[in-house]
N, C-alpha and C. Protein backbone atom coordinates (compact mmCIF):
# COMPACT_ATOMS: atom_id res chain seq x y z
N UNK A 1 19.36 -99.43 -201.60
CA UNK A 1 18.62 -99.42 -200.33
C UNK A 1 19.18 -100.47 -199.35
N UNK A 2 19.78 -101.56 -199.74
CA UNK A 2 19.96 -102.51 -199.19
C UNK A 2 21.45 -102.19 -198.51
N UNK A 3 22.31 -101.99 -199.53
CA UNK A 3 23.26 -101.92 -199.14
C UNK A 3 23.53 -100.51 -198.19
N UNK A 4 22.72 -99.37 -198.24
CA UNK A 4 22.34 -97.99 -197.43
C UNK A 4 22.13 -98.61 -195.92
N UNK A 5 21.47 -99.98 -195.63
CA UNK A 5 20.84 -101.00 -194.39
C UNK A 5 21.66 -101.14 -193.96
N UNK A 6 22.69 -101.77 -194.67
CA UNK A 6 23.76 -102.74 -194.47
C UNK A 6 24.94 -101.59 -193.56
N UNK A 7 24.98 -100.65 -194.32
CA UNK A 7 26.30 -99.52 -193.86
C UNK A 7 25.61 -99.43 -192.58
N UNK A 8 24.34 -98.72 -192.56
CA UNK A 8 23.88 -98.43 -191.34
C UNK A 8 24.56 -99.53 -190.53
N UNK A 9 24.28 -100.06 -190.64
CA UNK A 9 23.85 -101.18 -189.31
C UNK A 9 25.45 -100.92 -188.71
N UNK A 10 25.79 -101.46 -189.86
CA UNK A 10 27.39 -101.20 -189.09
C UNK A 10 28.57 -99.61 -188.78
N UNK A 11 27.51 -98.87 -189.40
CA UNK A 11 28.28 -97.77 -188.54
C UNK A 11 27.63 -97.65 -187.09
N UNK A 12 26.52 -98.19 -186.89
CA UNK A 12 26.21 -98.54 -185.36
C UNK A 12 26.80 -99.68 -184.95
N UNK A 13 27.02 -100.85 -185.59
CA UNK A 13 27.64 -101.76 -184.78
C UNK A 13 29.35 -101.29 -183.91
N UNK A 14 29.65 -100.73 -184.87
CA UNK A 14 30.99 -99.91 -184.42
C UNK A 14 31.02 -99.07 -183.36
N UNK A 15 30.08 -98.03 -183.87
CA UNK A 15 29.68 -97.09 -182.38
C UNK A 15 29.23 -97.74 -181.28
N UNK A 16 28.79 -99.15 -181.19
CA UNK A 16 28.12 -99.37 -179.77
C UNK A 16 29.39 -99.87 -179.26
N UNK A 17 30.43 -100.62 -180.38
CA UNK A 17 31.57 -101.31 -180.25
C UNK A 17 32.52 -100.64 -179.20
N UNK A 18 32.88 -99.63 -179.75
CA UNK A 18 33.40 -97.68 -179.55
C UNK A 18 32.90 -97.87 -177.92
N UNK A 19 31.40 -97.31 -177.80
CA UNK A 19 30.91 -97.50 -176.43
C UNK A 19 31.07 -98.04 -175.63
N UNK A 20 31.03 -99.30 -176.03
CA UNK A 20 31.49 -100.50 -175.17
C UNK A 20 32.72 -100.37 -174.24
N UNK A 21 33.58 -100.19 -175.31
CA UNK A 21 35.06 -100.16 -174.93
C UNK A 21 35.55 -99.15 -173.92
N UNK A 22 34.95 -97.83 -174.37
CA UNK A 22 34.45 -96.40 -173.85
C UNK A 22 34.72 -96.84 -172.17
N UNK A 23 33.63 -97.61 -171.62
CA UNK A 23 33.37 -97.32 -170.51
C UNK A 23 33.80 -98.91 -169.73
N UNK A 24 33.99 -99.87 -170.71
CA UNK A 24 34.91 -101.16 -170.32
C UNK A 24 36.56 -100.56 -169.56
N UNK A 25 36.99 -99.26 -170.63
CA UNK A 25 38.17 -98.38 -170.41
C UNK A 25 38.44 -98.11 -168.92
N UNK A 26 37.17 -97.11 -168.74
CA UNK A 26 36.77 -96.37 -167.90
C UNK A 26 36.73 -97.21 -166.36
N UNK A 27 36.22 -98.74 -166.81
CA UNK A 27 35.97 -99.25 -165.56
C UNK A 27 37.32 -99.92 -164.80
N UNK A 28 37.79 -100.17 -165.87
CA UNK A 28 39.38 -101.06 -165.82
C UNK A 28 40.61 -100.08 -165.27
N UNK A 29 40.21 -98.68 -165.74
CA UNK A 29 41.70 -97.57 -165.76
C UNK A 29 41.31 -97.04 -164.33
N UNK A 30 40.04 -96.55 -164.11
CA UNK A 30 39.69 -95.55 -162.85
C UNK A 30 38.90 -95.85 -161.80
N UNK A 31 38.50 -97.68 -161.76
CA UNK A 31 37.02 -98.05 -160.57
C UNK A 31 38.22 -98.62 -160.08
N UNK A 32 37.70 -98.31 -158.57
CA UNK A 32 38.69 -98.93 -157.33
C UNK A 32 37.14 -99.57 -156.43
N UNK A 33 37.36 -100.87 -155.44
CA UNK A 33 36.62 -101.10 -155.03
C UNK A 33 35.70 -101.07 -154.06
N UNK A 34 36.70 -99.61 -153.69
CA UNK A 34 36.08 -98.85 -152.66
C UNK A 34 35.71 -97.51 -152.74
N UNK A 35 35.14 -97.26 -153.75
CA UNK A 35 34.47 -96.04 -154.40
C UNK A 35 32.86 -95.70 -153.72
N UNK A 36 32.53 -94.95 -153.05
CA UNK A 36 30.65 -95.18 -153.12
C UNK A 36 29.92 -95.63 -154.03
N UNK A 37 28.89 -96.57 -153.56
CA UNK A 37 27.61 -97.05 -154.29
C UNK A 37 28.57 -97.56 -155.73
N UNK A 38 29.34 -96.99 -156.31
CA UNK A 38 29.48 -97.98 -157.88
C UNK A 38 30.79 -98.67 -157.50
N UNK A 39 31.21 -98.56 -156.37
CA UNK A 39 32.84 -99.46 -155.81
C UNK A 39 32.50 -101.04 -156.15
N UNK A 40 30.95 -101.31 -154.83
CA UNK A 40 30.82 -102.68 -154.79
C UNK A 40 29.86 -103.02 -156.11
N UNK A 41 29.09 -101.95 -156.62
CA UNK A 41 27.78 -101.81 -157.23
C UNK A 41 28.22 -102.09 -159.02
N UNK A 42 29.86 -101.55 -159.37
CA UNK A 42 30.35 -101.94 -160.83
C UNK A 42 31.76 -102.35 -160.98
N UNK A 43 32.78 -101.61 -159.87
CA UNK A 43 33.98 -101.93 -160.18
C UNK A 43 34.49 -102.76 -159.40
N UNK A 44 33.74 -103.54 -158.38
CA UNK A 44 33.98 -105.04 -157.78
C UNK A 44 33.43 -106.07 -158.81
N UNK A 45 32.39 -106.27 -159.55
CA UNK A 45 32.18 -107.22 -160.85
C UNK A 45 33.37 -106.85 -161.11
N UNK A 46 33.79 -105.93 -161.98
CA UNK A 46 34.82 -105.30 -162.84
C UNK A 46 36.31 -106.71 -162.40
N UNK A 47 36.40 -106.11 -161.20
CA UNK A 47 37.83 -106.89 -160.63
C UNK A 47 38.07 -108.29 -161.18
N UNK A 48 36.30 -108.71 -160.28
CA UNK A 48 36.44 -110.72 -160.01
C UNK A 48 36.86 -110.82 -161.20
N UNK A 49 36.11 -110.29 -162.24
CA UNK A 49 36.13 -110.68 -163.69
C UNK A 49 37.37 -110.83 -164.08
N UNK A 50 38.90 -109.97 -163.34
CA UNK A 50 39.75 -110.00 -164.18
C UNK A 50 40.51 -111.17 -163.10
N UNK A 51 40.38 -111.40 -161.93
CA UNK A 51 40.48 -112.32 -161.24
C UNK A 51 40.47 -113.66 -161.04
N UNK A 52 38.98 -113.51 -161.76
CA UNK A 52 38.57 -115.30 -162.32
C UNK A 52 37.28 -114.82 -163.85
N UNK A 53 38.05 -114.22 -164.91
CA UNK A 53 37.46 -114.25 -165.70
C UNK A 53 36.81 -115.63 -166.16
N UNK A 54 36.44 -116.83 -165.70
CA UNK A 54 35.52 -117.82 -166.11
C UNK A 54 33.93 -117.64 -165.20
N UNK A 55 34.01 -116.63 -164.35
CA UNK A 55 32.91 -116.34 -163.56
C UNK A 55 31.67 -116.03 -164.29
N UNK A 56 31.76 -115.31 -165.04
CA UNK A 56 30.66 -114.87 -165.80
C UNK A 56 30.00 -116.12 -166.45
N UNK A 57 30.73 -117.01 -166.74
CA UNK A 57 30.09 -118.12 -167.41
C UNK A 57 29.49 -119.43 -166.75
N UNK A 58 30.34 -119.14 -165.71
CA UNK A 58 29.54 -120.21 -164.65
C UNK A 58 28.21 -119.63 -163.90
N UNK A 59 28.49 -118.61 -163.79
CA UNK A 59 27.37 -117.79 -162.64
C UNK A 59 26.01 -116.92 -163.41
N UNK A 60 25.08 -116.57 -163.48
CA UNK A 60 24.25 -115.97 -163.71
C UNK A 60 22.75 -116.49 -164.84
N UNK A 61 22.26 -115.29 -164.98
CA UNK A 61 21.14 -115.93 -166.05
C UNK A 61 21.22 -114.73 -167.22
N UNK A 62 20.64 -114.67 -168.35
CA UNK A 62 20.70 -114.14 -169.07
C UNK A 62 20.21 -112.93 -168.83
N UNK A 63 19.35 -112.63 -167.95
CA UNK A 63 18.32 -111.46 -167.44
C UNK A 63 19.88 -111.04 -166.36
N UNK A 64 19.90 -111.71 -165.78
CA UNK A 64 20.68 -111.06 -164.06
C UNK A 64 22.24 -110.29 -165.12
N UNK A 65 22.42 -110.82 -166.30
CA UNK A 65 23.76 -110.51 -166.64
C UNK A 65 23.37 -109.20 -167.70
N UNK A 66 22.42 -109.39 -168.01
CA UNK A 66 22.39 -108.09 -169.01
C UNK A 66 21.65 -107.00 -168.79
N UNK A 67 20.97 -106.97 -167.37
CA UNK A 67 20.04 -106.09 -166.92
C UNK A 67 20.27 -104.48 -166.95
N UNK A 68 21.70 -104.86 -166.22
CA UNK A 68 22.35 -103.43 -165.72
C UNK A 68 22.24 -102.73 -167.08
N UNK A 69 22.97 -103.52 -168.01
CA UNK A 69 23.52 -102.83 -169.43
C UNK A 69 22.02 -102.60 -169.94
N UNK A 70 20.95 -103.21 -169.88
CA UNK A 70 19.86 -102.56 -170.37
C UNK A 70 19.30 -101.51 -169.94
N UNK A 71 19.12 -101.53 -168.50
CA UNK A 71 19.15 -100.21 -167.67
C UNK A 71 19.71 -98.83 -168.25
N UNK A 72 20.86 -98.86 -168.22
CA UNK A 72 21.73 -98.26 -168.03
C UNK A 72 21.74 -97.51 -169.65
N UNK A 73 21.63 -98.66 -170.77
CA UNK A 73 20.96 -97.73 -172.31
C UNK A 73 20.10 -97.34 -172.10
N UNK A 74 19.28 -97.96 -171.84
CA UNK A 74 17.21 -97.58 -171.69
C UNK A 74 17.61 -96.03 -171.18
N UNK A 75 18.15 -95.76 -170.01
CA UNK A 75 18.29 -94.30 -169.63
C UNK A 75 18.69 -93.83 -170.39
N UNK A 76 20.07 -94.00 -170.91
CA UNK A 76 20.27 -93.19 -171.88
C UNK A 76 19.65 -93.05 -173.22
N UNK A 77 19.29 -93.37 -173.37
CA UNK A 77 17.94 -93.54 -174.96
C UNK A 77 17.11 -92.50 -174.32
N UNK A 78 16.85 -92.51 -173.40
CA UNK A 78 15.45 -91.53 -172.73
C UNK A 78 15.97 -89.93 -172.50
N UNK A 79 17.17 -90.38 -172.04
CA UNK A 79 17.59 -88.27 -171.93
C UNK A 79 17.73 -87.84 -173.57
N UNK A 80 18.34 -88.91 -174.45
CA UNK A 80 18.90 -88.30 -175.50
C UNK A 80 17.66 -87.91 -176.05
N UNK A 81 16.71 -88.78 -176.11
CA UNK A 81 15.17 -88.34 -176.54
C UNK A 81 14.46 -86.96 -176.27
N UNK A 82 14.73 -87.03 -174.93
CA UNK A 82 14.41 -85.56 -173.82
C UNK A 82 15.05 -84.54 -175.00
N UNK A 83 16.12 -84.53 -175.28
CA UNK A 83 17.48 -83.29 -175.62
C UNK A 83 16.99 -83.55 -177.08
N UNK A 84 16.18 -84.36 -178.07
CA UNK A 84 15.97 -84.40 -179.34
C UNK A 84 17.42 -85.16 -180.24
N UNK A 85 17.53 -86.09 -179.20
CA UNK A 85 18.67 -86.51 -179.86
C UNK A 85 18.48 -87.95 -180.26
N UNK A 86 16.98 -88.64 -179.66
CA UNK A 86 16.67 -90.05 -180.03
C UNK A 86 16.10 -90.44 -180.99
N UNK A 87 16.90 -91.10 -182.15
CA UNK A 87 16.70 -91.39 -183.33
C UNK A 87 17.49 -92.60 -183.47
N UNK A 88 17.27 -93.67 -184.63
CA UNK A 88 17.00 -94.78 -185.26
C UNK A 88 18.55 -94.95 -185.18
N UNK A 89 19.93 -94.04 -185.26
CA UNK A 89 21.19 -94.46 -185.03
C UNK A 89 21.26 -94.41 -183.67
N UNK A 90 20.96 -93.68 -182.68
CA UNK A 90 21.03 -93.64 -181.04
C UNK A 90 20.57 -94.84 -180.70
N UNK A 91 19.00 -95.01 -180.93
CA UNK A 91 18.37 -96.11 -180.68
C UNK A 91 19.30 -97.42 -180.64
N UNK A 92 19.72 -97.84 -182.16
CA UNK A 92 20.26 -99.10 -182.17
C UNK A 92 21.32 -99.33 -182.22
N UNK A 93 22.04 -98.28 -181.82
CA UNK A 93 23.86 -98.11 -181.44
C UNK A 93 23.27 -98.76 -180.02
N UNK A 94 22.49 -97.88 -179.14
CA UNK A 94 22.16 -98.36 -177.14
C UNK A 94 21.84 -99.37 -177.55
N UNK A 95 21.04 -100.25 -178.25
CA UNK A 95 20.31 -101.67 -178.37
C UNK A 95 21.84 -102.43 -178.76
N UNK A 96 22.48 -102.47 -178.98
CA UNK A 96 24.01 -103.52 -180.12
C UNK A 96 24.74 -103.35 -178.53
N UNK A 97 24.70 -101.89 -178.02
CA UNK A 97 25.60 -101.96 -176.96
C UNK A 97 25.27 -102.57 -175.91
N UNK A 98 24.40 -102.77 -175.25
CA UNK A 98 23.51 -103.47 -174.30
C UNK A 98 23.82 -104.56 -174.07
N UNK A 99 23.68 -105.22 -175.37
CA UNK A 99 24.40 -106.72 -175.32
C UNK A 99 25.73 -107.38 -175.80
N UNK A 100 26.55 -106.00 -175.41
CA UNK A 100 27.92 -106.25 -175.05
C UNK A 100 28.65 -107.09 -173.78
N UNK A 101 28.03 -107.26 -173.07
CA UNK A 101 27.94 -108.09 -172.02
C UNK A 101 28.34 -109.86 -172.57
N UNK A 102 26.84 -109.83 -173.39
CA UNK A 102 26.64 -111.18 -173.74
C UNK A 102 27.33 -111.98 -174.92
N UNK A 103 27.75 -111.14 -175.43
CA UNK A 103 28.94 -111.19 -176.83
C UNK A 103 30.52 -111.18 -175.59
N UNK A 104 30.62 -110.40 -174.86
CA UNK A 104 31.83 -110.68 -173.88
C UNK A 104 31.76 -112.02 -173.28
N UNK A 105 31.36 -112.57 -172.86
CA UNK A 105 30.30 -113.76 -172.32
C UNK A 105 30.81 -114.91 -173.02
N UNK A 106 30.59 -115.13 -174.72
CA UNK A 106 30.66 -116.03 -175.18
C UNK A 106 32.33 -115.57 -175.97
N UNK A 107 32.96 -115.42 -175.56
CA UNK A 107 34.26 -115.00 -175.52
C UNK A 107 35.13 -115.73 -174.57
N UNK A 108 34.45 -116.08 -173.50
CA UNK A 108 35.22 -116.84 -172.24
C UNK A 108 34.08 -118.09 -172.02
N UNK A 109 33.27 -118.49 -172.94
CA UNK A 109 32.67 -120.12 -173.21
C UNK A 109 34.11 -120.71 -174.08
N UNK A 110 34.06 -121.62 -173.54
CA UNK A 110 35.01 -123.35 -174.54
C UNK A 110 34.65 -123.42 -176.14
N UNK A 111 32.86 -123.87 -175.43
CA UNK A 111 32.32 -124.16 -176.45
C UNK A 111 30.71 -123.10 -176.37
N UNK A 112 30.86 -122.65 -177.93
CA UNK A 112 29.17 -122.01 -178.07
C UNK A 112 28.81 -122.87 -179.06
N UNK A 113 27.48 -122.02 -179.52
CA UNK A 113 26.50 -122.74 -180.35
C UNK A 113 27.48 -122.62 -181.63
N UNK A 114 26.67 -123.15 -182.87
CA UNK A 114 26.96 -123.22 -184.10
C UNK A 114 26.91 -121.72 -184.84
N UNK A 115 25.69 -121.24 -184.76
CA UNK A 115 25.68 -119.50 -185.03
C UNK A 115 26.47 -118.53 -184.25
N UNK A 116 26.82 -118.75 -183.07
CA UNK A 116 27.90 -117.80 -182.06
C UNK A 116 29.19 -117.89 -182.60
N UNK A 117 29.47 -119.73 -182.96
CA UNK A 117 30.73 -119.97 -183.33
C UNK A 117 31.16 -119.04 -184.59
N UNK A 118 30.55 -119.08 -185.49
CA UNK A 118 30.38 -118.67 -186.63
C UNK A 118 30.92 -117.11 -186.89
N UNK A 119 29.60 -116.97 -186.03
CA UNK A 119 29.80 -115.28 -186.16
C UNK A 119 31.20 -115.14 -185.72
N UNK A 120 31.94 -115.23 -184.35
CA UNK A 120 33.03 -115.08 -183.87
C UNK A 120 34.61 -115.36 -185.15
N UNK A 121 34.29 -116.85 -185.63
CA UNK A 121 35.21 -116.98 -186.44
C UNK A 121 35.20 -116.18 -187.93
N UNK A 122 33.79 -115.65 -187.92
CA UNK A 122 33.98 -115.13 -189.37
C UNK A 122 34.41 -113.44 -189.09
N UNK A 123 34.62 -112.63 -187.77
CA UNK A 123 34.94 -111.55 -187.33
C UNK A 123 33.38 -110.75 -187.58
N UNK A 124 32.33 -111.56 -187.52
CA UNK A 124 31.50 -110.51 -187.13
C UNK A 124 31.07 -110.44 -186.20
N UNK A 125 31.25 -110.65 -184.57
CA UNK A 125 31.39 -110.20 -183.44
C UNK A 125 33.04 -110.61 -183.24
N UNK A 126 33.57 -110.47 -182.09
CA UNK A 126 35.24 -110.11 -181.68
C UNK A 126 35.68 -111.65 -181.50
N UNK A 127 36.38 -111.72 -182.65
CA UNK A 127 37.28 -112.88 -182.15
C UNK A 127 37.61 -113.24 -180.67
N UNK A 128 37.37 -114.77 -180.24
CA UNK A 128 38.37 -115.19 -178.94
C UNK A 128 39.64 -114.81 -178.31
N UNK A 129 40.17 -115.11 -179.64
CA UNK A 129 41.29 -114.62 -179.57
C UNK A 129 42.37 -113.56 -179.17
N UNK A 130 41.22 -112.29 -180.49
CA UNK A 130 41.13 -111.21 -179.78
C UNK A 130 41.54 -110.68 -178.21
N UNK A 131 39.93 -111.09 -177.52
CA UNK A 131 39.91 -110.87 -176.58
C UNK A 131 40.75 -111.09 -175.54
N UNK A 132 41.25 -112.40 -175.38
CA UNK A 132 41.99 -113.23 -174.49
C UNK A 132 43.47 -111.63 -174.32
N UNK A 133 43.69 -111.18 -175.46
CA UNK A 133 44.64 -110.22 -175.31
C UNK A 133 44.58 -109.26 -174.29
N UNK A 134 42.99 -108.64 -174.09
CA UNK A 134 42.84 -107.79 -173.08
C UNK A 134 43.18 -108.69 -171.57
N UNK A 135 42.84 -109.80 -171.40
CA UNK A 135 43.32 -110.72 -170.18
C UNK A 135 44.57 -111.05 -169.96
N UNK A 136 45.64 -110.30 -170.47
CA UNK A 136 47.08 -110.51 -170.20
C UNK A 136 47.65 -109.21 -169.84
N UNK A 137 47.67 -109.72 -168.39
CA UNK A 137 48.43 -108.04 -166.88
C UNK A 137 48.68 -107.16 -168.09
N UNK A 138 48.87 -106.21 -167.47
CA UNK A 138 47.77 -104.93 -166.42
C UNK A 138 46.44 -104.75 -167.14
N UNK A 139 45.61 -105.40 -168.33
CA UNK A 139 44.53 -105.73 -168.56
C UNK A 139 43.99 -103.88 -169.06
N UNK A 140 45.25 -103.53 -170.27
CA UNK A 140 44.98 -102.19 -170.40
C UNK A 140 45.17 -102.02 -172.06
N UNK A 141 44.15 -103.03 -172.65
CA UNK A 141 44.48 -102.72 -174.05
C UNK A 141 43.02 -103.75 -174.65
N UNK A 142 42.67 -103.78 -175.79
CA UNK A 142 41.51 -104.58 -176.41
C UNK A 142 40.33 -104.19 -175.42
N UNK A 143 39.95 -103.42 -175.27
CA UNK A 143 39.08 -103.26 -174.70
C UNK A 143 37.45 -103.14 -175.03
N UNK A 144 36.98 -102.88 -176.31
CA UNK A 144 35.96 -103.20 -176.81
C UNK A 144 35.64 -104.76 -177.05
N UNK A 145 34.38 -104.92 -176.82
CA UNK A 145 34.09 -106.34 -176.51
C UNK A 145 32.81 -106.71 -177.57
N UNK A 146 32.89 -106.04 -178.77
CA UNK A 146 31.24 -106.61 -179.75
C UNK A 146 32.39 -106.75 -181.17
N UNK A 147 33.28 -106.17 -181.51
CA UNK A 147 34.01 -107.00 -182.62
C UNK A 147 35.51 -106.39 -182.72
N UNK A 148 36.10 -106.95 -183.75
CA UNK A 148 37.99 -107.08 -183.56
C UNK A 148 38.08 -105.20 -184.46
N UNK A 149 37.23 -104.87 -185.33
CA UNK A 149 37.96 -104.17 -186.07
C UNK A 149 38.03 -103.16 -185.31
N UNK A 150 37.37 -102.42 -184.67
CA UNK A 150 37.59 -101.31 -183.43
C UNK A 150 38.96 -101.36 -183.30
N UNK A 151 38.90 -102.43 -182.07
CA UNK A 151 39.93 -102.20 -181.35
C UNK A 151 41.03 -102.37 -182.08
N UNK A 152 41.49 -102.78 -183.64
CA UNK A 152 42.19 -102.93 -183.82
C UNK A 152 42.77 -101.83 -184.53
N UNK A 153 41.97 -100.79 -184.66
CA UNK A 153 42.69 -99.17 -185.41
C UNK A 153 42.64 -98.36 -183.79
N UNK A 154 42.10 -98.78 -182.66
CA UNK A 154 42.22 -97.73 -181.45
C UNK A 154 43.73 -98.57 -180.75
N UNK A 155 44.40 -99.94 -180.76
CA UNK A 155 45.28 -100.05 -180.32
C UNK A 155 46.45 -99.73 -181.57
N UNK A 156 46.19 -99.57 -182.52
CA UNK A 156 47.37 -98.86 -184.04
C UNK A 156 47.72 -97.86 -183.24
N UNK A 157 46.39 -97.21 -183.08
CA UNK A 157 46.56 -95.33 -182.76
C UNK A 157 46.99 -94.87 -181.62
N UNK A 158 47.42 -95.92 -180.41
CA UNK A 158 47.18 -95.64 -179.34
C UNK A 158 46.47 -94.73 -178.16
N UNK A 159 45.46 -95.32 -179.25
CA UNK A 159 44.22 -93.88 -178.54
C UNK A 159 43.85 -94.31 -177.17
N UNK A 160 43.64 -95.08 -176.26
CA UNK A 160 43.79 -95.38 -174.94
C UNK A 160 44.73 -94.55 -173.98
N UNK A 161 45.87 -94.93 -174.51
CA UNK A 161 47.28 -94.25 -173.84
C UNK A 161 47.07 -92.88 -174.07
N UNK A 162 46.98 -92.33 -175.17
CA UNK A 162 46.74 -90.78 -175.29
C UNK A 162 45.66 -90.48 -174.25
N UNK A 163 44.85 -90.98 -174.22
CA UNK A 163 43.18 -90.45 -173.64
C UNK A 163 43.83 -90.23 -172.30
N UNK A 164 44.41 -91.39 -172.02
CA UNK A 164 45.11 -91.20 -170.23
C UNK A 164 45.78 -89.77 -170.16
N UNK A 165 46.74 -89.72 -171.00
CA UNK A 165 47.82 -88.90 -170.59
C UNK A 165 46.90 -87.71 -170.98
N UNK A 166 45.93 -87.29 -171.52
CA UNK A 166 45.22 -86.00 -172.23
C UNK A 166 44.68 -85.63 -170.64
N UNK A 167 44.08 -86.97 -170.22
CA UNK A 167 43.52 -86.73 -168.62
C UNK A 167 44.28 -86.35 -167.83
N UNK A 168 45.18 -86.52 -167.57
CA UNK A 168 46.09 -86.43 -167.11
C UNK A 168 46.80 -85.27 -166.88
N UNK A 169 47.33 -84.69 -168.14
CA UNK A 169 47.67 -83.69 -168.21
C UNK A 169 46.72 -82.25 -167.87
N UNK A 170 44.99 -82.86 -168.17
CA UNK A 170 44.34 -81.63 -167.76
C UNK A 170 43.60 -81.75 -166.42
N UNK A 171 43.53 -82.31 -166.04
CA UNK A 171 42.94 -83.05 -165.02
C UNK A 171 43.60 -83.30 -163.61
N UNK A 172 44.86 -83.79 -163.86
CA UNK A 172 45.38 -84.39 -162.70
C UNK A 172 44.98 -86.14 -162.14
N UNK A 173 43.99 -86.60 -163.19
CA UNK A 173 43.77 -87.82 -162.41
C UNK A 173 44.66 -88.76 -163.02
N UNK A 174 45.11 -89.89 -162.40
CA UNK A 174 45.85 -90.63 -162.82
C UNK A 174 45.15 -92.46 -163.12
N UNK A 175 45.77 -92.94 -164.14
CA UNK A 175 44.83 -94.34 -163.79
C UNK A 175 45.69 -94.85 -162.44
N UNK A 176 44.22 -95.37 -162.17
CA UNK A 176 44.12 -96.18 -160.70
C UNK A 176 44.55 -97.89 -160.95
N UNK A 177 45.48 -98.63 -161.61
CA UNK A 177 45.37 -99.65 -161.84
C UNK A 177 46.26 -100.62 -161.24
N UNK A 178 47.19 -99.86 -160.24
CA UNK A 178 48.18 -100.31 -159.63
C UNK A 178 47.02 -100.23 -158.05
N UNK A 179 46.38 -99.97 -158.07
CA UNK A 179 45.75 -99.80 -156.69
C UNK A 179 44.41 -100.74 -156.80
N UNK A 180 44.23 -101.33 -157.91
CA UNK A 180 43.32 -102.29 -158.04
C UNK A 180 43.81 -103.68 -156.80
N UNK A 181 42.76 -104.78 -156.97
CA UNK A 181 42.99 -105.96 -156.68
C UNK A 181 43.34 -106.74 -157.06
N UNK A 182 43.58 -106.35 -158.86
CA UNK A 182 43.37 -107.16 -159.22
C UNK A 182 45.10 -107.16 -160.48
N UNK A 183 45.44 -105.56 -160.31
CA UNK A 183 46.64 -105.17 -160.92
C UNK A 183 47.77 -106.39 -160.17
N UNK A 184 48.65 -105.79 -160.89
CA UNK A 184 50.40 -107.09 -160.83
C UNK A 184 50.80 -106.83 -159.46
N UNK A 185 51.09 -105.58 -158.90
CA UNK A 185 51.84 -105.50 -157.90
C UNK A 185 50.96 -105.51 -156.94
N UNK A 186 49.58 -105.47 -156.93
CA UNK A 186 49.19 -105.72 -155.50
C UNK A 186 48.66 -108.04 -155.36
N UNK A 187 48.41 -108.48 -156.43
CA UNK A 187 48.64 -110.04 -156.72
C UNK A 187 49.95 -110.24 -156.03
N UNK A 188 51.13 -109.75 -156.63
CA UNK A 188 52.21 -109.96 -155.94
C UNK A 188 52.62 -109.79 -154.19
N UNK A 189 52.08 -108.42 -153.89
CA UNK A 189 52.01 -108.59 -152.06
C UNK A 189 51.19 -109.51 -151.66
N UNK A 190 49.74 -109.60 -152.15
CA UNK A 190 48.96 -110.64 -151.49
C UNK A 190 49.73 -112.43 -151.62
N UNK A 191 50.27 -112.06 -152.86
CA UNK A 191 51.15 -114.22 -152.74
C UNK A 191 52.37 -113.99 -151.94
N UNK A 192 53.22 -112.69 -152.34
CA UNK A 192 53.96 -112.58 -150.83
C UNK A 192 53.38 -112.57 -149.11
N UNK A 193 52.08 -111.86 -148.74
CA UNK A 193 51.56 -112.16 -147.75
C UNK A 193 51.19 -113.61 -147.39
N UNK A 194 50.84 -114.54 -148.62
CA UNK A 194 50.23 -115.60 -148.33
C UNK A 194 51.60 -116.35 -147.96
N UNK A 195 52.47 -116.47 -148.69
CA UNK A 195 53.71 -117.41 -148.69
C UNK A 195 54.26 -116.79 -146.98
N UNK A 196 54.11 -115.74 -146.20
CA UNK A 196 54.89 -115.57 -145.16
C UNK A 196 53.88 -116.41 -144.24
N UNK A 197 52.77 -116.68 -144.27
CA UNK A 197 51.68 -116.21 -143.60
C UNK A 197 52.02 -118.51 -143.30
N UNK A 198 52.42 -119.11 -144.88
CA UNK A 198 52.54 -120.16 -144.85
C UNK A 198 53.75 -121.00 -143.69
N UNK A 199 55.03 -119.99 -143.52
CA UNK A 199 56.06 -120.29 -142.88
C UNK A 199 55.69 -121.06 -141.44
């Protein structure tokens, strides 16, 4: 029974992991900051973050930073319910994912508590380390943010890169990441603009 708990938990911890990453992907490959209502509303956070990823840690409260992500499960917990799909793995896959935020969070702290530390170094939420990988240009890989083992069989598999090119190929859309603010070559015109601008 115990150990039946135990699996559970973590075939949801994975799936919210999965999720996380899912739409961390999503925000990084295809939000530009001039999109309607979710331009300034998700994929301008999105940018600063990769801009001055220490923002999150200086700025906010625990409520103002995890709201959206509660929102944003809470709904989804409620349609899947609607459709007969809300049950005890839905439930606490949206609850683990929610506070993906706040596990990202203490990823870009110096210093955490004694239990944060812990968890992090023992790989049961995502190594520092880890992470710091997704923060090195074009900011297109490690992308799940609640623990290391995910991402570490989705960057083996190169299941990211496939997902693009699958889009791609059926779709026509392309990632948007060179048209960011926050991508290499547009950093580079803006320090070239700044350096002429210095003359």
């Amino acid at each position: 029974m115990v150990l039946k708990a135990i699996g559970f938990f973590f075939i949801c911890l994975w799936s919210a992991d999965f999720l996380s990453g899912f739409f961390h992907w999503m925000e990084d490959t295809y939000c530009l900051e001039n999109y309607p209502l979710i331009g300034s509303f998700i994929c301008e956070p999105n940018i600063e973050h990769h801009v001055d990823p220490q923002l999150m840690v200086r700025t906010g409260t625990f409520i103002s930073r995890n709201i959206l992500q509660w929102g944003l499960c809470a709904g989804m917990f409620g349609i899947l319910w609607c459709i007969g799909l809300g049950n005890p793995f839905t439930f606490l896959t949206l609850l683990l994912t929610s506070f993906g935020n706040e596990v990202h969070r203490w990823n870009h702290m110096s210093k955490t508590g004694p239990f944060v530390t812990f968890m992090k170094d023992s790989g049961l939420i995502q190594m520092q380390r880890q992470h710091s990988m997704h923060h090195k240009q074009p900011h297109n890989q490690y992308y799940c943010v609640l623990t290391s083992q995910v991402n570490s069989v989705l960057e083996r598999i190169k299941f990211w890169r496939r997902l693009e090119w699958a889009i791609e190929i059926t779709t026509g859309i392309t990632p948007k990441r060179e048209n960011r603010r926050d991508s290499p070559s547009q950093i580079k015109q803006a320090r070239a603009a700044a350096m002429e601008k210095a003359k």
